[in-house]
Structure formats: C-alpha cells, structure tokens
C-alpha atoms as a PDB file:
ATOM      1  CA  UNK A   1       0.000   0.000   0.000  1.00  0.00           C
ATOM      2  CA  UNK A   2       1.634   3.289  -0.860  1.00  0.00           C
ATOM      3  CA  UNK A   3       1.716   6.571   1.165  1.00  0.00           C
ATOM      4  CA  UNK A   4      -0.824   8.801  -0.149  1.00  0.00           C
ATOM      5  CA  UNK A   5       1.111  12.018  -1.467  1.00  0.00           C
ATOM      6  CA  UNK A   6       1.611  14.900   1.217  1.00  0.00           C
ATOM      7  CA  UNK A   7       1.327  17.931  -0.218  1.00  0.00           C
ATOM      8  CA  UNK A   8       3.673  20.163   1.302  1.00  0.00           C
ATOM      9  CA  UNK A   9       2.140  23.604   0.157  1.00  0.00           C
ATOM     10  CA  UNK A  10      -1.409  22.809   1.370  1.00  0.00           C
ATOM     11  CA  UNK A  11       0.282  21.913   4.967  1.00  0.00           C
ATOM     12  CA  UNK A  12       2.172  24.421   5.232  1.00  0.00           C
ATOM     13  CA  UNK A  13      -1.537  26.660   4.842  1.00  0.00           C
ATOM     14  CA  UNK A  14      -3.660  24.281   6.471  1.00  0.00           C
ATOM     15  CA  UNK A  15      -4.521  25.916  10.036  1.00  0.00           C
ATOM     16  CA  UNK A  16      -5.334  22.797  11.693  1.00  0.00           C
ATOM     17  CA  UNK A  17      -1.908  21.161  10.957  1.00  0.00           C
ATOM     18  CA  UNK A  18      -0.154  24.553  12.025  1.00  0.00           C
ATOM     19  CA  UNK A  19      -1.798  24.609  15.440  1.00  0.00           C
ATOM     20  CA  UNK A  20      -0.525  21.465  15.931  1.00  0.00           C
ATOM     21  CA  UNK A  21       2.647  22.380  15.406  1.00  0.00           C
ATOM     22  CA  UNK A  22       2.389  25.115  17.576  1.00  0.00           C
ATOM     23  CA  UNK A  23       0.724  22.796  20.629  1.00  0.00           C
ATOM     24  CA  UNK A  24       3.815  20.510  19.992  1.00  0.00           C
ATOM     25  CA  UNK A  25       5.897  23.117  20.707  1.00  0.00           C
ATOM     26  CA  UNK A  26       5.204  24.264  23.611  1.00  0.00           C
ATOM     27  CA  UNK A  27       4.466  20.706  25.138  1.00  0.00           C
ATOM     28  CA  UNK A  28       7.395  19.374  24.343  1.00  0.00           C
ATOM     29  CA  UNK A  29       9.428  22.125  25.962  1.00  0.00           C
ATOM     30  CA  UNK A  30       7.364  22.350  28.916  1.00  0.00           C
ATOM     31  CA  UNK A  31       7.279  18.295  29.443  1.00  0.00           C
ATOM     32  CA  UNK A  32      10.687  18.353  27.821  1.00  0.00           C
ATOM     33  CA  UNK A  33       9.791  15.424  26.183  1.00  0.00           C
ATOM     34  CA  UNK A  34      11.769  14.028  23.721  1.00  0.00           C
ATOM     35  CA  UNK A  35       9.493  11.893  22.010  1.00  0.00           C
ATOM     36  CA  UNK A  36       6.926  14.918  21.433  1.00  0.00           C
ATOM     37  CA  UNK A  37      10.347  16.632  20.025  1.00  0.00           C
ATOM     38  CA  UNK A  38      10.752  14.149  17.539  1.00  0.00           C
ATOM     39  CA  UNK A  39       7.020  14.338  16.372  1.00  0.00           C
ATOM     40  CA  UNK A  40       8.065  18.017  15.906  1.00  0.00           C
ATOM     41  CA  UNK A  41      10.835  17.430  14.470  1.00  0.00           C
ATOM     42  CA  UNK A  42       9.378  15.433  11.922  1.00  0.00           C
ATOM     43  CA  UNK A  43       6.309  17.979  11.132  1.00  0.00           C
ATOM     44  CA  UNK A  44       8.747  21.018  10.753  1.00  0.00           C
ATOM     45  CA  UNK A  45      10.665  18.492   8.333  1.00  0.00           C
ATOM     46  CA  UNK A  46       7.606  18.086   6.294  1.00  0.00           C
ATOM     47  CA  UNK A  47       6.873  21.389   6.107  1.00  0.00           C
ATOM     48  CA  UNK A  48      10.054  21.883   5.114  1.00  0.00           C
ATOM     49  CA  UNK A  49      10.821  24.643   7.818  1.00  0.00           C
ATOM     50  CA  UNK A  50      13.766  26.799   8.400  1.00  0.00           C
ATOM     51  CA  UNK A  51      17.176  25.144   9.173  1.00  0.00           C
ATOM     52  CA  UNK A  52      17.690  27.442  12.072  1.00  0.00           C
ATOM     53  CA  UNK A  53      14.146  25.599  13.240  1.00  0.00           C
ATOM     54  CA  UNK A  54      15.021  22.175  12.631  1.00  0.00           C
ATOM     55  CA  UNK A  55      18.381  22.629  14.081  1.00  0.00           C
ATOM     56  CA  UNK A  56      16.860  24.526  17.490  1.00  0.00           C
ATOM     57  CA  UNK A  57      14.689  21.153  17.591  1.00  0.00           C
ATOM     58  CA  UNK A  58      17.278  18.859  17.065  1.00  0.00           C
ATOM     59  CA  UNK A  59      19.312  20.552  19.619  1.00  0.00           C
ATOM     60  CA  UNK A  60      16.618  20.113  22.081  1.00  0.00           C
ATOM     61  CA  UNK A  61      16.410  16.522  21.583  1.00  0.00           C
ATOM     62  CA  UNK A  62      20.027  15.598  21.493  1.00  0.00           C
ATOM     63  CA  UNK A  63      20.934  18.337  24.699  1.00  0.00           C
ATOM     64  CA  UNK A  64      17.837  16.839  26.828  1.00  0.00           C
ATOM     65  CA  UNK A  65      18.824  13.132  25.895  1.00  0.00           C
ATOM     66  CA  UNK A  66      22.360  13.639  27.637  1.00  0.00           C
ATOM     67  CA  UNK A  67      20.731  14.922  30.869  1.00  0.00           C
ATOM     68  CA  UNK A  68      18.565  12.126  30.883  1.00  0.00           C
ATOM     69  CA  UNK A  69      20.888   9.579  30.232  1.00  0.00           C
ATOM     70  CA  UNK A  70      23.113  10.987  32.600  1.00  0.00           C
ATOM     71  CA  UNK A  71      20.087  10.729  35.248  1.00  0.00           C
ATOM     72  CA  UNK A  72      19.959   6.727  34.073  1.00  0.00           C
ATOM     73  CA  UNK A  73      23.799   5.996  35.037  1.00  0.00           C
ATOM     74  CA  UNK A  74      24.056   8.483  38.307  1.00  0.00           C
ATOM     75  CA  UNK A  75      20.604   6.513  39.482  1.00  0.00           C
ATOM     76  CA  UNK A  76      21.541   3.016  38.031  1.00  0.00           C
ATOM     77  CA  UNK A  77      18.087   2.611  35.579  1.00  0.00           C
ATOM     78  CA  UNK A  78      18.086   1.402  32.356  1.00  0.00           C
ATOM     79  CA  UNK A  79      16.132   2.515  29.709  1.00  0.00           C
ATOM     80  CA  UNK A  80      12.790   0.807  29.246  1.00  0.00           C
ATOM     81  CA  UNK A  81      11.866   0.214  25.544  1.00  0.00           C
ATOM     82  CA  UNK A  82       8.367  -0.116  25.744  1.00  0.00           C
ATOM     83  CA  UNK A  83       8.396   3.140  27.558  1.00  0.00           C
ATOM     84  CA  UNK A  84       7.595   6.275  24.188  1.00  0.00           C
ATOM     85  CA  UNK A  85      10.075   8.807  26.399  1.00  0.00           C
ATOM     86  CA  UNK A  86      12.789   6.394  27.185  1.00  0.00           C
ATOM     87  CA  UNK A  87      12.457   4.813  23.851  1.00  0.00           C
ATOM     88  CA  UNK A  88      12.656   8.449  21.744  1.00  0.00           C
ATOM     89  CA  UNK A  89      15.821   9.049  24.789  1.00  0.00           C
ATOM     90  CA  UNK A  90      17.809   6.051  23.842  1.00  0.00           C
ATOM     91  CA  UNK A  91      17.362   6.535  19.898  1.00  0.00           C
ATOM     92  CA  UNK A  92      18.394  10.469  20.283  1.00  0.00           C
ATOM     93  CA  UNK A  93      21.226   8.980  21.858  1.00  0.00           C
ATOM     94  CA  UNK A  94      21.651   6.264  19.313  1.00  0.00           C
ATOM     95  CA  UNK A  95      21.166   8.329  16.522  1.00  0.00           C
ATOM     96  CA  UNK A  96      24.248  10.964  18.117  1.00  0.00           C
ATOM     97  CA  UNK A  97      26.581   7.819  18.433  1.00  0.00           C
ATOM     98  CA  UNK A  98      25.986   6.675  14.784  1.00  0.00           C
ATOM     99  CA  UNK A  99      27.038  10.526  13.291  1.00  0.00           C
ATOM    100  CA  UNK A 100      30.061  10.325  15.775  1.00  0.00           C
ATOM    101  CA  UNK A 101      30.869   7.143  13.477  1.00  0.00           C
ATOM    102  CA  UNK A 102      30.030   8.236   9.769  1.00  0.00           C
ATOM    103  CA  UNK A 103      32.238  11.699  10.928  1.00  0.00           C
ATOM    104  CA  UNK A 104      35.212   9.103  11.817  1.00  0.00           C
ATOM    105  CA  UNK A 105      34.634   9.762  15.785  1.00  0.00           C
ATOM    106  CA  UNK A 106      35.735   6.427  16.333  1.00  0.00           C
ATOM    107  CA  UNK A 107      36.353   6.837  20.460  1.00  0.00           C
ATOM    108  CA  UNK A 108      32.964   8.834  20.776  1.00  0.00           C
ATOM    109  CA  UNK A 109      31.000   6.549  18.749  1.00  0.00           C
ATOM    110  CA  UNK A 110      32.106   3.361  20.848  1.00  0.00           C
ATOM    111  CA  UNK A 111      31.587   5.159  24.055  1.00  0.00           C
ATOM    112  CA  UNK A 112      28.102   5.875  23.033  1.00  0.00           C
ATOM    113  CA  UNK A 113      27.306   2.391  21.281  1.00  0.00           C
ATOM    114  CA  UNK A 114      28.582   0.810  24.902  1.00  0.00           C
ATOM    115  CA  UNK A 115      26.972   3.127  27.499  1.00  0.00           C
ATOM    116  CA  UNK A 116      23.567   1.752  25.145  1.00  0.00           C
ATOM    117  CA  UNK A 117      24.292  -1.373  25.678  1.00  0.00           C
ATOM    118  CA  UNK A 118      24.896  -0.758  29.398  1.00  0.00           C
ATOM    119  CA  UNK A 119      21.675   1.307  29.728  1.00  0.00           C
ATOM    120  CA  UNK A 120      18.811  -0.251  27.010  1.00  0.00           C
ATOM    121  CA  UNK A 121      16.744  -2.709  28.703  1.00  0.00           C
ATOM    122  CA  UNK A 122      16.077  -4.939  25.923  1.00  0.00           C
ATOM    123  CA  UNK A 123      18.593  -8.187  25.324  1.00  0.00           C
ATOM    124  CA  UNK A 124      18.279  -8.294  21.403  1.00  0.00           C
ATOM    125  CA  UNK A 125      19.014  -3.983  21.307  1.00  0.00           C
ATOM    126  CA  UNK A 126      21.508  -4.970  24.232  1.00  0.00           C
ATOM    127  CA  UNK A 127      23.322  -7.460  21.878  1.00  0.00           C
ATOM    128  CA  UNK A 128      23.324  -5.341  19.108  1.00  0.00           C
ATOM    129  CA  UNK A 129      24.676  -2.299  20.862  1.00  0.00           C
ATOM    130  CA  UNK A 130      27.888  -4.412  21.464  1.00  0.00           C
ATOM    131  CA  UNK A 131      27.855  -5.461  17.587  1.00  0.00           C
ATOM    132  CA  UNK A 132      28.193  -1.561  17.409  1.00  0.00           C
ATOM    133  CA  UNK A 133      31.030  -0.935  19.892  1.00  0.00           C
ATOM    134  CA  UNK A 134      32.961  -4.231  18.961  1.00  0.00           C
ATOM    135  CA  UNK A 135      32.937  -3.163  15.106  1.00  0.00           C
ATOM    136  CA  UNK A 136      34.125   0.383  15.626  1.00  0.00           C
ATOM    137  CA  UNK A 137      36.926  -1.311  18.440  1.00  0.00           C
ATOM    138  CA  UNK A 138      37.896  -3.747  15.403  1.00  0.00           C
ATOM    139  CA  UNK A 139      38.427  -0.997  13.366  1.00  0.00           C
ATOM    140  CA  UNK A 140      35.478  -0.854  10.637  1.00  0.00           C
ATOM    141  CA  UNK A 141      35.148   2.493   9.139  1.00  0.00           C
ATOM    142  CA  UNK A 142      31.179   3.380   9.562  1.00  0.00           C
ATOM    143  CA  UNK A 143      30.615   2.669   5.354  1.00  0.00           C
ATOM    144  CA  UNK A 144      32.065  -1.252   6.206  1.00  0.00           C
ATOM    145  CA  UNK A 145      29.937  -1.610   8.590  1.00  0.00           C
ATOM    146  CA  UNK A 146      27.537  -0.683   6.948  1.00  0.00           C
ATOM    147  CA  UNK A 147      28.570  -2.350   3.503  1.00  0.00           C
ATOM    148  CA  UNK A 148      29.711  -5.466   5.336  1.00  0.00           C
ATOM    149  CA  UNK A 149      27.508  -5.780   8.930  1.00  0.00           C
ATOM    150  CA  UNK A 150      24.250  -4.643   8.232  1.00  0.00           C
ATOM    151  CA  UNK A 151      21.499  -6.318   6.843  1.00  0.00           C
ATOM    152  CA  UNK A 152      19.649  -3.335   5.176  1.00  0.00           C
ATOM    153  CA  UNK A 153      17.102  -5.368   3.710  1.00  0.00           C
ATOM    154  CA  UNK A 154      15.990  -7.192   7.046  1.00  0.00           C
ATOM    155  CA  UNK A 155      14.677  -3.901   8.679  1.00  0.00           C
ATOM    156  CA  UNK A 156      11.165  -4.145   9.782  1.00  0.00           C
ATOM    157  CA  UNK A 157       9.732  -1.142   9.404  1.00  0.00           C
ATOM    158  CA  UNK A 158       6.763  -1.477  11.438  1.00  0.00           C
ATOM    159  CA  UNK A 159       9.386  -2.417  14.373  1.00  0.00           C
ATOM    160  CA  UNK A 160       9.462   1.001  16.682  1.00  0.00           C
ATOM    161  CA  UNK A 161      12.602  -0.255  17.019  1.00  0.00           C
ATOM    162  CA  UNK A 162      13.591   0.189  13.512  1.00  0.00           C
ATOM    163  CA  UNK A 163      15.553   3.043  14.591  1.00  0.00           C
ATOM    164  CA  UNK A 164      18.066   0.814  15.778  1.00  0.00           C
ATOM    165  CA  UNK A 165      20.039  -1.176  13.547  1.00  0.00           C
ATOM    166  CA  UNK A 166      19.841  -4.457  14.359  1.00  0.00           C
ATOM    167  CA  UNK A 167      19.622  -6.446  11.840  1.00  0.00           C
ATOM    168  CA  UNK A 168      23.024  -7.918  10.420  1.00  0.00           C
ATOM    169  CA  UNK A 169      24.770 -10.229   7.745  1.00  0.00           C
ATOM    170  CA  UNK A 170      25.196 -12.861   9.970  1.00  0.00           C
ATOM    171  CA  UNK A 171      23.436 -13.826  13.504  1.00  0.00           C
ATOM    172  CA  UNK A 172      24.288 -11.485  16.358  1.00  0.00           C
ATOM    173  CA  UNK A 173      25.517 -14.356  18.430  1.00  0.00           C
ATOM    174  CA  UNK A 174      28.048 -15.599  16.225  1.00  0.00           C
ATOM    175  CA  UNK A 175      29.093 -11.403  15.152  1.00  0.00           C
ATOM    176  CA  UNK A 176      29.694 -11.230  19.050  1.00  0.00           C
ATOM    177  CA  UNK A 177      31.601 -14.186  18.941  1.00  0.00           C
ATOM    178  CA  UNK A 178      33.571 -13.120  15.854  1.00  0.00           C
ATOM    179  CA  UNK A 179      34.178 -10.125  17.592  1.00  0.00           C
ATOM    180  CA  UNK A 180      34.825 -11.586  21.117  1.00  0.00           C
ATOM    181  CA  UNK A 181      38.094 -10.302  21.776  1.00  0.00           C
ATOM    182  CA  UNK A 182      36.999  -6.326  21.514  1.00  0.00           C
ATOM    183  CA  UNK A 183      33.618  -7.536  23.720  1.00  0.00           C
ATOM    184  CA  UNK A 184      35.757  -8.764  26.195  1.00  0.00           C
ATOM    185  CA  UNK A 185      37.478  -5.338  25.671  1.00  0.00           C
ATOM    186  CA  UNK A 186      34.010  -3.468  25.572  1.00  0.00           C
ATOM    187  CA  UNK A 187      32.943  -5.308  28.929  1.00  0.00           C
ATOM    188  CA  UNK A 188      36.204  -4.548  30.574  1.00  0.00           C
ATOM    189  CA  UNK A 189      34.992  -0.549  29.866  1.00  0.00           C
ATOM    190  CA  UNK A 190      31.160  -1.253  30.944  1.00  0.00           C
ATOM    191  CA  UNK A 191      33.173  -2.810  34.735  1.00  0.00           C
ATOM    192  CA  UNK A 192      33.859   0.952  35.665  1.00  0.00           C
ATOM    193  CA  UNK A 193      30.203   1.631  35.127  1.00  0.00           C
ATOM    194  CA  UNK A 194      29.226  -1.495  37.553  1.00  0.00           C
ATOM    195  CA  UNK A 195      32.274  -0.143  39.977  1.00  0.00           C
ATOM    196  CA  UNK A 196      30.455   3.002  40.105  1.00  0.00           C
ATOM    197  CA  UNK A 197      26.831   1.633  41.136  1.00  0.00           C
ATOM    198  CA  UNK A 198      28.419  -0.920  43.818  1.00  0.00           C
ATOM    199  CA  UNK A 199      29.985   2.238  45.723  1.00  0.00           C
END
C-alpha cells in the first residue's frame, strides 16, 4: 500500500496542521519530552521549515537526551523500551553515536554504542549495541559496517525499534563471537560503570 502524497504547500496553509505544530511546541518544551520533540521534528521536516528551526529542535532533543541519560547511570536505571520517552531518549542517543561514526569519531562513537548497551533494557538492542562498539573497536570504518555488517534489507519497518540497527549479515551471536576479543574489551569498559553503582 503506498503513502498517499503529502502535499507540502497545502500543509504548510492548512490551520489545523499549524496549530498542531504550535501545541507541539510548547508541550514538548514544557514536558521536555523528547518523544513529542521528535514528532516536531518530523512535522517542521515536512513542512520543510527553516534550518535554524530544525536545528533549534534537534538541539533540544540531542541536549535533553544527555541529561537524561546521565540521570539513568548516576541513578543506576536502564532505559525501558516499551516506555515512548525512554524509547525516543535512547534513539536520540543512538542516533548521536551513529554521526560520531560516519564523521570518523571512532572513540565517541564506541563510548556511546557501549553506554547503550549498558543502559537499554532490551537483550536483542543490548546485543546489538555491542555489535556496534565491537565493530568500531575492530576498526570498521562506519561505510564497512555498513557495507559489510548490516542487513539493510531485514529492517522491519513497522518495528518502533527500527531506529536501531539491528539487523546484520550474519546472527548477532556468532558477530559477538567473531568479535569476542573487543567484547571482552568493551565489557572490561562497561566494569567501571558497575564499579560506580556498587559504591
């Protein structure tokens, strides 16, 4: 079945979809909610609104998903997937840690890809986190990974975890195994994080 066509110009008129907008707005700045953010985010993208908008947005998300995840590790929660707000949370920070890697940030985008695994409360996402972290530690550039690793065409798309990549060439279990001397590595990091919660 095939999207019906949006037609930008009407929306962009259309007072209904504007006040929307606006109610977004404020609600996700006054809830600072991220997952209301991204709804915003994708609304001003349809719209095709300013840059300087877009970017304010973005900003918002990626700023508030730091303080929250640094709220998850100083109180020792984990981010619950079936939760919308610490769902949209993890993926802001997900979707920071995968630019760190396509701009060749290879120590930022581990660090990310293993304080996910550490804090997502899923085992599959969990897994697949360290897939992440192990690659970048065994020295893939982000295109191998992505050329060599992922398994574009197994993406469900109806998954509201499609955000994540988890889907790969091979079966996470043997990747993690293939890749077991830079998990060992990986889990050696994550001990510092357990250190921290036992004091």
């Amino acid at each position: 079945m095939e999207n019906p066509e949006i037609h930008v110009e009407e929306l962009k008129k259309d007072p209904e979809f504007l006040a929307n907008i606006q109610r977004l707005e404020i609600e996700c700045k006054e809830e600072e909610s991220i997952a209301k953010g991204y709804q915003l985010l994708d609304a001003q993208l349809i719209i095709e609104a300013p840059e300087d908008e877009i970017n304010e947005i973005f900003t918002f998300i990626v700023n508030t998903a730091f303080d929250r995840l640094a709220e998850k590790l100083t109180s020792s929660q984990s981010f619950d997937m079936n939760d919308a707000e610490d769902l949209a949370t993890a993926r802001a920070i997900y979707e920071h840690g995968i630019q760190r890697y396509s701009e060749n940030d290879k120590k930022g985008a581990k660090e990310i890809f293993l304080v996910l695994n550490y804090t997502i409360d899923h085992a599959d996402l969990k897994d697949a986190m360290m897939v992440h972290a192990a690659a970048v530690m065994a020295g893939n550039s982000f295109e191998d990974f992505i050329e060599n690793l992922v398994d574009v065409e197994g993406v469900n798309e109806h998954d509201p975890l499609a955000f994540f990549i988890q889907t790969f060439t091979q079966p996470t279990d043997i990747l993690l195994t293939m890749f077991a001397k830079h998990v060992k590595q990986g889990k050696e990091e994550l001990r510092v994080l357990d250190e921290s919660k036992e004091k």
